[in-house]
N, C-alpha and C. Protein backbone atom coordinates (compact mmCIF):
# COMPACT_ATOMS: atom_id res chain seq x y z
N UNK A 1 121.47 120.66 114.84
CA UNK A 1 121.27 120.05 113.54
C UNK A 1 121.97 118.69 113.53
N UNK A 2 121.57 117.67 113.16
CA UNK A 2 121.52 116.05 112.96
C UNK A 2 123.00 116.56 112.29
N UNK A 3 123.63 115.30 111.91
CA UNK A 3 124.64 115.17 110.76
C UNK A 3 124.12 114.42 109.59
N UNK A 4 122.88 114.34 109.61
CA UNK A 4 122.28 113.86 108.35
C UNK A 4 122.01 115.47 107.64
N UNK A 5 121.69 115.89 108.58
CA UNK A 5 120.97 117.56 108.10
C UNK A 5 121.90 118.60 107.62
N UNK A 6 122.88 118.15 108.10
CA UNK A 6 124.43 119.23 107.80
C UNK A 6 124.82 118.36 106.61
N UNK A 7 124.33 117.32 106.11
CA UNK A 7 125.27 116.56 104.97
C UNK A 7 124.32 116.83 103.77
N UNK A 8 122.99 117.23 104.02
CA UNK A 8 121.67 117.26 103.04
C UNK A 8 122.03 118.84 102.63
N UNK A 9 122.69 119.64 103.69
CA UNK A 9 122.79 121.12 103.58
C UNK A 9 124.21 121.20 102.69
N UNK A 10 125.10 120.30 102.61
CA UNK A 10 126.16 120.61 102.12
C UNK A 10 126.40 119.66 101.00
N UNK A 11 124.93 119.05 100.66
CA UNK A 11 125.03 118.42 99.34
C UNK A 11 123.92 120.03 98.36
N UNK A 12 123.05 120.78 99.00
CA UNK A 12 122.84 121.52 98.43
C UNK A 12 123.28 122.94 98.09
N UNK A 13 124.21 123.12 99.22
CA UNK A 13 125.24 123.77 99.14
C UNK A 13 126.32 123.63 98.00
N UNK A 14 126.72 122.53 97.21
CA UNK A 14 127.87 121.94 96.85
C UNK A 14 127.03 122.16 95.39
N UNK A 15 125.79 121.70 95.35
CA UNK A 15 125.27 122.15 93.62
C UNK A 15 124.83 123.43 93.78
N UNK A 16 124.82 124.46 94.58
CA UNK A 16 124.40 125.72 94.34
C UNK A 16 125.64 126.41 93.83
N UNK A 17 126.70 125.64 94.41
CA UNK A 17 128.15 126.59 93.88
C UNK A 17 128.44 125.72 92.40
N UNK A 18 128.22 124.50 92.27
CA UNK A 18 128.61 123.83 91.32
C UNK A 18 127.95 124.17 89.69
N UNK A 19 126.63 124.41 90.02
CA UNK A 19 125.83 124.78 89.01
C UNK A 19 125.79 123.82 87.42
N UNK A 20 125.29 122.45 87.96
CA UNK A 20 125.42 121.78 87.24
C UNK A 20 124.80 121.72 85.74
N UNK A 21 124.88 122.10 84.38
CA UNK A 21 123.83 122.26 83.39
C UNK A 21 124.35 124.41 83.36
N UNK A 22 124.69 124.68 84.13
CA UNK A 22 124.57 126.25 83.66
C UNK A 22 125.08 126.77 82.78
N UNK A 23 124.10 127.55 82.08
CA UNK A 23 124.59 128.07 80.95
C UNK A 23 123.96 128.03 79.56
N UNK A 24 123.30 128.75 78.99
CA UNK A 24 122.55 128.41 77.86
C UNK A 24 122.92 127.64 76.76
N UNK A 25 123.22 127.00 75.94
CA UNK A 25 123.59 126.82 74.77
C UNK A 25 122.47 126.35 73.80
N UNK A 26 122.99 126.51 72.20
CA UNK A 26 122.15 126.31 71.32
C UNK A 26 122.51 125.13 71.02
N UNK A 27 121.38 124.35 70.74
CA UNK A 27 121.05 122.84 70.75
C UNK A 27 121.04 122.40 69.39
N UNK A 28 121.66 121.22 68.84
CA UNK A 28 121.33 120.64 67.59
C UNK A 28 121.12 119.36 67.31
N UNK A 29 119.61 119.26 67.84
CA UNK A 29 118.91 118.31 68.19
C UNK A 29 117.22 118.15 67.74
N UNK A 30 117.54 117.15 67.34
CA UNK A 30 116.11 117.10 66.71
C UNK A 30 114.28 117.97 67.46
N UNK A 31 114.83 117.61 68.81
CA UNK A 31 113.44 118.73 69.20
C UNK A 31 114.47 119.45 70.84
N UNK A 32 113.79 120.58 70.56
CA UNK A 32 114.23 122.14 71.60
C UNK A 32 113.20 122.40 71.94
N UNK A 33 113.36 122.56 73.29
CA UNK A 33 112.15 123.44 74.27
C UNK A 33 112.43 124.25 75.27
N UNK A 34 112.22 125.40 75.20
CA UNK A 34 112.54 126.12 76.39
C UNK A 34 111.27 126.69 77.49
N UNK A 35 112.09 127.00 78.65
CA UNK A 35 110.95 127.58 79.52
C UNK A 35 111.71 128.21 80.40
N UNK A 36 110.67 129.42 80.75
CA UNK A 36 111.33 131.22 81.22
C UNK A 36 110.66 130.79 82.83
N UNK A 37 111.00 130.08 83.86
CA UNK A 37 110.08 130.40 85.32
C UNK A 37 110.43 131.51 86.15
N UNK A 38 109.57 131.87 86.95
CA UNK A 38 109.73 132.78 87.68
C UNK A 38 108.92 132.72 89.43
N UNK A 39 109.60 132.30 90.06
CA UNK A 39 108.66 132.52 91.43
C UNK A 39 108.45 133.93 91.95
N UNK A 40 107.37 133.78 91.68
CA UNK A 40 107.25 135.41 92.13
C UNK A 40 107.13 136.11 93.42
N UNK A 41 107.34 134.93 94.18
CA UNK A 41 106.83 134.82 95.91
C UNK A 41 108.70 135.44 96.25
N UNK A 42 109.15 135.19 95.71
CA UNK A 42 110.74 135.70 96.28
C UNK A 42 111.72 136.20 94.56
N UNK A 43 111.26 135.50 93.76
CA UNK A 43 112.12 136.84 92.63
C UNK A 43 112.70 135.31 91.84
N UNK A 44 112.72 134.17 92.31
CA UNK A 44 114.03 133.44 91.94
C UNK A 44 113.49 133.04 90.62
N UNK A 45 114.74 133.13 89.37
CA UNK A 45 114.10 133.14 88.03
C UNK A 45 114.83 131.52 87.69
N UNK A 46 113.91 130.88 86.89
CA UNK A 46 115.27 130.46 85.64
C UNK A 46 114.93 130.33 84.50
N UNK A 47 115.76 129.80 83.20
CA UNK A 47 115.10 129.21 82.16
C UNK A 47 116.01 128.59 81.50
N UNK A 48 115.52 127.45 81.37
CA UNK A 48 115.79 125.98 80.76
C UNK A 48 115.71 125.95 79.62
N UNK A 49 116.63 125.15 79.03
CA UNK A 49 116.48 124.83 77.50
C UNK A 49 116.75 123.33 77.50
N UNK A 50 115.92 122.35 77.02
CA UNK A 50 116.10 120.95 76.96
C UNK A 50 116.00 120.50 75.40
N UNK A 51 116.79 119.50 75.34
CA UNK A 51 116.75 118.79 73.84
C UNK A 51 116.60 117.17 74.02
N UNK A 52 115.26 117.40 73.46
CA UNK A 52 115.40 115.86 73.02
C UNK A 52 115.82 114.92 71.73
N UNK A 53 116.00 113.69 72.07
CA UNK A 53 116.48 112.77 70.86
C UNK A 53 116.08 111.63 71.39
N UNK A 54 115.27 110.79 70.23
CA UNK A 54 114.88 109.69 70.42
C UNK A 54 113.94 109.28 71.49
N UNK A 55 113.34 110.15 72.14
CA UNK A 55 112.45 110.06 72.99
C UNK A 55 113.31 109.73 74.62
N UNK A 56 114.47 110.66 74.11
CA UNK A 56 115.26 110.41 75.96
C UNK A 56 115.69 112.35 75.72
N UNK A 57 115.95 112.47 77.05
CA UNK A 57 116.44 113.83 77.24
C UNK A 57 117.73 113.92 77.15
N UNK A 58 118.36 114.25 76.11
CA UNK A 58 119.69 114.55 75.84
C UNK A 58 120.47 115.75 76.10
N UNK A 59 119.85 116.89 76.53
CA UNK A 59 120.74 117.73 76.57
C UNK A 59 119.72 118.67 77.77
N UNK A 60 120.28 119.32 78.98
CA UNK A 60 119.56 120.31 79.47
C UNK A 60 120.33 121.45 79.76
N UNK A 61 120.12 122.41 79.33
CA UNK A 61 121.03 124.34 80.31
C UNK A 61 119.77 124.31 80.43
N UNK A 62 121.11 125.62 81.74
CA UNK A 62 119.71 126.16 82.14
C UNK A 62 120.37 127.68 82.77
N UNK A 63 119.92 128.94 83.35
CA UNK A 63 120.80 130.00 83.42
C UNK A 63 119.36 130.28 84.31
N UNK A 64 120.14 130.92 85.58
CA UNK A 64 118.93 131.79 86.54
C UNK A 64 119.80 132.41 87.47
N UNK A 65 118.46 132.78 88.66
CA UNK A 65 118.98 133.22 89.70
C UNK A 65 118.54 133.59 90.50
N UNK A 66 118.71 133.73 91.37
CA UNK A 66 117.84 132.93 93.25
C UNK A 66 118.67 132.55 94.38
N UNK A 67 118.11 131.85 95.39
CA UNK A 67 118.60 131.07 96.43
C UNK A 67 119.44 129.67 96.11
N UNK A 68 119.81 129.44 97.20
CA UNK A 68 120.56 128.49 96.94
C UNK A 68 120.09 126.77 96.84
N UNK A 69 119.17 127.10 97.22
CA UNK A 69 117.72 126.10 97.17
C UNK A 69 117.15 125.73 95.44
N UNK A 70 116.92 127.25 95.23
CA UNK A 70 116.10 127.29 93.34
C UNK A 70 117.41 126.40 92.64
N UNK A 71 118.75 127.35 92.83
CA UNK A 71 120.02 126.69 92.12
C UNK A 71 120.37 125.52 92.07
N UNK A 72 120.20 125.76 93.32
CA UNK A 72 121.05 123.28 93.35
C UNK A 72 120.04 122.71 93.04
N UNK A 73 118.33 122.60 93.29
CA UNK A 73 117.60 121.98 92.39
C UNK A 73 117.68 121.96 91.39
N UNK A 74 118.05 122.74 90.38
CA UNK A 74 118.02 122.40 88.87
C UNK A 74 119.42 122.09 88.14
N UNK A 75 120.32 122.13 89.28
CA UNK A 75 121.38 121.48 89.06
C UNK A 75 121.69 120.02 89.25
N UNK A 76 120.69 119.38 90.40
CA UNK A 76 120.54 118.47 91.11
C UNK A 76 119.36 118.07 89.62
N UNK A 77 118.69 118.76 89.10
CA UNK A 77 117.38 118.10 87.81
C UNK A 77 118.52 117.63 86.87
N UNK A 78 119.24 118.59 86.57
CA UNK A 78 119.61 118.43 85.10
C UNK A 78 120.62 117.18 85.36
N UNK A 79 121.68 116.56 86.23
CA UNK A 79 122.40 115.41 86.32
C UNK A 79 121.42 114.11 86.76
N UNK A 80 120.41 114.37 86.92
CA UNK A 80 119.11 113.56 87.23
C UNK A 80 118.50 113.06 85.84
N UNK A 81 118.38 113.96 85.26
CA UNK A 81 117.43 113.31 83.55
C UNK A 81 118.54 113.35 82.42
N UNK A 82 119.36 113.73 82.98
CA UNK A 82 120.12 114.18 80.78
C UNK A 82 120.49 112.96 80.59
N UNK A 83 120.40 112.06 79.60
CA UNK A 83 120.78 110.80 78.99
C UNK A 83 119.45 109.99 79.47
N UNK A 84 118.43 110.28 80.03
CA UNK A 84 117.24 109.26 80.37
C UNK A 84 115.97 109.72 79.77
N UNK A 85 115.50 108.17 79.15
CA UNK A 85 114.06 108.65 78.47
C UNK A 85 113.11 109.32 79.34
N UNK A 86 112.13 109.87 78.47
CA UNK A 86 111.21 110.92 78.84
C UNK A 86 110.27 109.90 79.95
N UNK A 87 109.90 108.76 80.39
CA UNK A 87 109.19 107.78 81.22
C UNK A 87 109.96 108.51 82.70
N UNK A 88 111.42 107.90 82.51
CA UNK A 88 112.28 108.07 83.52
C UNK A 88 112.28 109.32 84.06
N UNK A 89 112.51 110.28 83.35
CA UNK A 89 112.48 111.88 83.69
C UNK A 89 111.20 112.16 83.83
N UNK A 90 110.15 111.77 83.62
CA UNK A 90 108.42 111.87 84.58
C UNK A 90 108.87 110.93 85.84
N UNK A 91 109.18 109.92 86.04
CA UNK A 91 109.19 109.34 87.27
C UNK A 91 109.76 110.28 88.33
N UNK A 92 111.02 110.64 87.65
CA UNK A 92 111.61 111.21 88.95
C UNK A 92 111.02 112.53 89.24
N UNK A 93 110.66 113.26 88.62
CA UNK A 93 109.72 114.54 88.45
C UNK A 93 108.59 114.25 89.41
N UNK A 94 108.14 113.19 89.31
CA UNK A 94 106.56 112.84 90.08
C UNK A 94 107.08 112.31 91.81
N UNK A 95 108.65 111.85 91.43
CA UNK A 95 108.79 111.62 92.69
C UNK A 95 110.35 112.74 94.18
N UNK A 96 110.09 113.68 93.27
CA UNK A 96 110.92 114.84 93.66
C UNK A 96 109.12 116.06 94.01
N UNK A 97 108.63 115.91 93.02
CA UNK A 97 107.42 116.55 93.62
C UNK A 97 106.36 115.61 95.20
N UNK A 98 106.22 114.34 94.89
CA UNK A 98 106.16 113.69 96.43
C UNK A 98 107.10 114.20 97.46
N UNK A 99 108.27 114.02 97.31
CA UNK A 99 108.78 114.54 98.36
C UNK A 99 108.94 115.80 98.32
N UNK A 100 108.51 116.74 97.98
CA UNK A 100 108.32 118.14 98.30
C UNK A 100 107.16 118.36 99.04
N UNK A 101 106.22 117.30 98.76
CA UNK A 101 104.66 116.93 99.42
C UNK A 101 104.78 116.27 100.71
N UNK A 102 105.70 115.94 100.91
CA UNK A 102 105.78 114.64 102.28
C UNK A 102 106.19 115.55 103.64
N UNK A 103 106.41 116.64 103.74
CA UNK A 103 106.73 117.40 104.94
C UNK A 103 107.77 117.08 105.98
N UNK A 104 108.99 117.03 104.88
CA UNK A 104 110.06 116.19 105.51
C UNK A 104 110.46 115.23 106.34
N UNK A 105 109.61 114.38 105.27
CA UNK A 105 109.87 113.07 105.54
C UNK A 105 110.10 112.07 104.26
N UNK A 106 111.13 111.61 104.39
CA UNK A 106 111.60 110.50 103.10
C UNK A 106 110.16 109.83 102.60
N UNK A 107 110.72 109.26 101.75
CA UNK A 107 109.27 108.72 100.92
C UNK A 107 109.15 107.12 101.41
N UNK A 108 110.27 106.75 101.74
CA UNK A 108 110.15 105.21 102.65
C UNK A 108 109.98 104.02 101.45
N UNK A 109 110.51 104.69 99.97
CA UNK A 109 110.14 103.37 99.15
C UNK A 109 110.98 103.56 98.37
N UNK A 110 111.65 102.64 97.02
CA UNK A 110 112.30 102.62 96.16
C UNK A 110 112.46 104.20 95.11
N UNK A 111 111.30 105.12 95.39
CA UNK A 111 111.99 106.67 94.82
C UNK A 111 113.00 107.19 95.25
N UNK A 112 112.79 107.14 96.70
CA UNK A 112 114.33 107.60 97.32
C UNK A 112 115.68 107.80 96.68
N UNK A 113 115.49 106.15 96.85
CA UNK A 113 116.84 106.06 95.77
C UNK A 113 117.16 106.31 94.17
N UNK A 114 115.88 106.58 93.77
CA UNK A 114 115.80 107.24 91.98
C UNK A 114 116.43 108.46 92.73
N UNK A 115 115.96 109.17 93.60
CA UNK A 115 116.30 110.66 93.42
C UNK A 115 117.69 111.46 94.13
N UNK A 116 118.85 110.13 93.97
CA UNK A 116 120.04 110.66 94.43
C UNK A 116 120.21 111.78 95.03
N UNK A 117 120.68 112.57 94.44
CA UNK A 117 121.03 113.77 95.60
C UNK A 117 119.81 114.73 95.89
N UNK A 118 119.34 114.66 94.87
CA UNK A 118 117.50 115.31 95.15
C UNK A 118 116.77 114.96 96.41
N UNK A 119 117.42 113.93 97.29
CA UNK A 119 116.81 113.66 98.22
C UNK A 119 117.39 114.30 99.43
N UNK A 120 118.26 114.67 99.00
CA UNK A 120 118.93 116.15 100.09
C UNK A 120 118.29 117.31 100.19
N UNK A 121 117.07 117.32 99.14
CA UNK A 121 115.55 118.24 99.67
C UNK A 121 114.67 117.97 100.65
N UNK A 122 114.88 116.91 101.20
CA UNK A 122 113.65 116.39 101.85
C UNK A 122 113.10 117.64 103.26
N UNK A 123 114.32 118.43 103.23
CA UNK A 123 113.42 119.05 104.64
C UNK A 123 112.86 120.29 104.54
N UNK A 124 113.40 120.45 103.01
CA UNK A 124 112.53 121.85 102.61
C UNK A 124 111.20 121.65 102.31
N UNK A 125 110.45 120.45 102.50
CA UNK A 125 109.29 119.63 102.60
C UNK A 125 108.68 120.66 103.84
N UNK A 126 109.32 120.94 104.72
CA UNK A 126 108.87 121.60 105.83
C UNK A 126 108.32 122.81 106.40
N UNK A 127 109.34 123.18 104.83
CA UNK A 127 108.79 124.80 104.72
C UNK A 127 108.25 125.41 103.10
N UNK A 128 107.09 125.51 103.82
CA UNK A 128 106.17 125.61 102.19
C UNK A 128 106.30 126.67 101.34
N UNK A 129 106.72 127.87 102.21
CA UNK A 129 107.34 129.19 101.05
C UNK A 129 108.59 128.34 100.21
N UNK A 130 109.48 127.74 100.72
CA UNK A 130 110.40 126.87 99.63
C UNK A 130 110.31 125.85 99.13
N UNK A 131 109.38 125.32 99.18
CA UNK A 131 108.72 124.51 98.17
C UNK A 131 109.11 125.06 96.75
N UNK A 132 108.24 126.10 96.55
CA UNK A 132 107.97 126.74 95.31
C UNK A 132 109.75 126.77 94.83
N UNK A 133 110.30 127.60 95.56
CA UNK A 133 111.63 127.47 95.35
C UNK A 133 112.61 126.00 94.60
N UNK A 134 112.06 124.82 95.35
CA UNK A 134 112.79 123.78 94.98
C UNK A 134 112.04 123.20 93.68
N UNK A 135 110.56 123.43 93.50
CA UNK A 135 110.39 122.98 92.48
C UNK A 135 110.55 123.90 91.10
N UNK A 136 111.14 125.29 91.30
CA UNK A 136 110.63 125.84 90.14
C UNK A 136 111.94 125.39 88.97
N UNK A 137 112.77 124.86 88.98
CA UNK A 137 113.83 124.10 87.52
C UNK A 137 112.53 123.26 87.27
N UNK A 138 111.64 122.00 87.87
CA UNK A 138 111.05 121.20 87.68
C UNK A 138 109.98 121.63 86.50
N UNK A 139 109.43 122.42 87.41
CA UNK A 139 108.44 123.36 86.75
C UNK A 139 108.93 123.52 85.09
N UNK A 140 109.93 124.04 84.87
CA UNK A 140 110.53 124.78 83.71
C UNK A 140 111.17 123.73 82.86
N UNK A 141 111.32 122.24 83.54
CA UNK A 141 112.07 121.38 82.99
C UNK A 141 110.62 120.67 82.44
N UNK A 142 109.39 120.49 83.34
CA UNK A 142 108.35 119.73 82.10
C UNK A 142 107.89 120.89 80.84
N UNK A 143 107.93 121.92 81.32
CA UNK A 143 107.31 122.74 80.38
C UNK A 143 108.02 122.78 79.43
N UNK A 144 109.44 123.08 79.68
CA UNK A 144 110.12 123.21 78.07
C UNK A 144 110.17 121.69 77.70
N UNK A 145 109.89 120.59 77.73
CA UNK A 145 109.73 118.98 77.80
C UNK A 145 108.52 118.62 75.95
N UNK A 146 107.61 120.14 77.59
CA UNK A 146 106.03 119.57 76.47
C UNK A 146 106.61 120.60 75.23
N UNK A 147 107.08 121.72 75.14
CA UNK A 147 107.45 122.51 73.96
C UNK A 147 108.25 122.00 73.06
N UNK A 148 109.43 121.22 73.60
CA UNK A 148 110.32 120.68 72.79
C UNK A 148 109.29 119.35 71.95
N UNK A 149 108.08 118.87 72.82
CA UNK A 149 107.77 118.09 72.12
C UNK A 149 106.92 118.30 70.57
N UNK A 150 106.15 119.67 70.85
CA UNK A 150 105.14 120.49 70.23
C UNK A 150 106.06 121.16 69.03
N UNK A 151 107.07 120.85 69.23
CA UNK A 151 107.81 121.51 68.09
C UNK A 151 108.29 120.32 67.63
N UNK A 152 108.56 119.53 67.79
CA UNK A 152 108.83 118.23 66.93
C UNK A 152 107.44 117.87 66.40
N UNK A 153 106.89 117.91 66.86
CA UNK A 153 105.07 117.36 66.55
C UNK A 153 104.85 118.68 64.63
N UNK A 154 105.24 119.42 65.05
CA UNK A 154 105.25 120.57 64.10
C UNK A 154 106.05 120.82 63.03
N UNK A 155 107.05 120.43 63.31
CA UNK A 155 108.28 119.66 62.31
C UNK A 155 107.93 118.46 61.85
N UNK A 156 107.79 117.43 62.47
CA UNK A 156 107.19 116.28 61.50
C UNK A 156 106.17 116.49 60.47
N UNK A 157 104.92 117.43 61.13
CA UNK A 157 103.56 117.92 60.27
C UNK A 157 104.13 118.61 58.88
N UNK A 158 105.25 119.42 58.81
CA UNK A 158 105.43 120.04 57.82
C UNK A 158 106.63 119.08 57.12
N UNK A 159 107.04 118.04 57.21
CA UNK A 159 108.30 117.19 56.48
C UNK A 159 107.52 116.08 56.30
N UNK A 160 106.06 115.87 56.83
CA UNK A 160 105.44 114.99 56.19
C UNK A 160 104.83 114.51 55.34
């Protein structure tokens, strides 16, 4: 193993124990969304709760459980988007899913560097049963995204 590969392993190592965002809490924030994922190919669960304000992502938990792969991704999501508008948190989303697509190989362009430690996924690119694994916080982070939005959309309709 490279010492690039032992440093990518012990940056995902380091948010699987760290568990950045864990932990549910109740949000008091103008829009809440949650989402329950589940890979069913190996068991690994989570579910996210995100709050938005002002059209940036202000707040994300999240509580699961899995590999050490499912974990540090959504630990590695949630210090990735919380304080950044919803544009920003699709970019990096679109470009954490490229490199899950690229078959471990860096993306060779300015995402790279959007996706700080997220780019210490790049070689699970290689293996497609963990794919699913690294993307499923992602997964659970647009979905509760679009809910939190659908409930503000629904709250405005009735205060309007």
């Amino acid at each position: 193993m490279s010492s690039l590969e032992q440093m990518y392993q012990q940056v995902i190592m380091d948010h699987a124990r760290a568990r950045h965002g864990a932990g549910l809490v109740d949000l008091d924030l103008p829009a809440v969304g949650e989402s329950h994922q589940v890979n069913t190919t190996c068991g690994d669960e989570v579910t996210l709760r995100v709050g938005l304000d002002g059209g940036r992502v202000s707040s994300v938990h999240w509580e699961g459980q899995g590999c050490s792969i499912s974990q540090a991704s959504v630990s590695v999501l949630t210090e990735l988007v919380e304080g950044h508008s919803l544009e920003e948190t699709d970019e990096v989303y679109e470009a954490f899913r490229a490199l899950m697509g690229n078959r471990g190989e860096d993306l060779g362009d300015d995402r790279d560097d959007m996706l700080g430690d997220a780019g210490a996924f790049v070689g699970v690119g290689k293996y497609p049963a963990r794919i699913k694994c690294a993307l499923l916080g992602w997964m659970a982070l647009r979905d509760a995204i679009a809910h939190a939005q659908a409930a503000e959309g629904a709250e405005g309709e009735t205060h309007g």
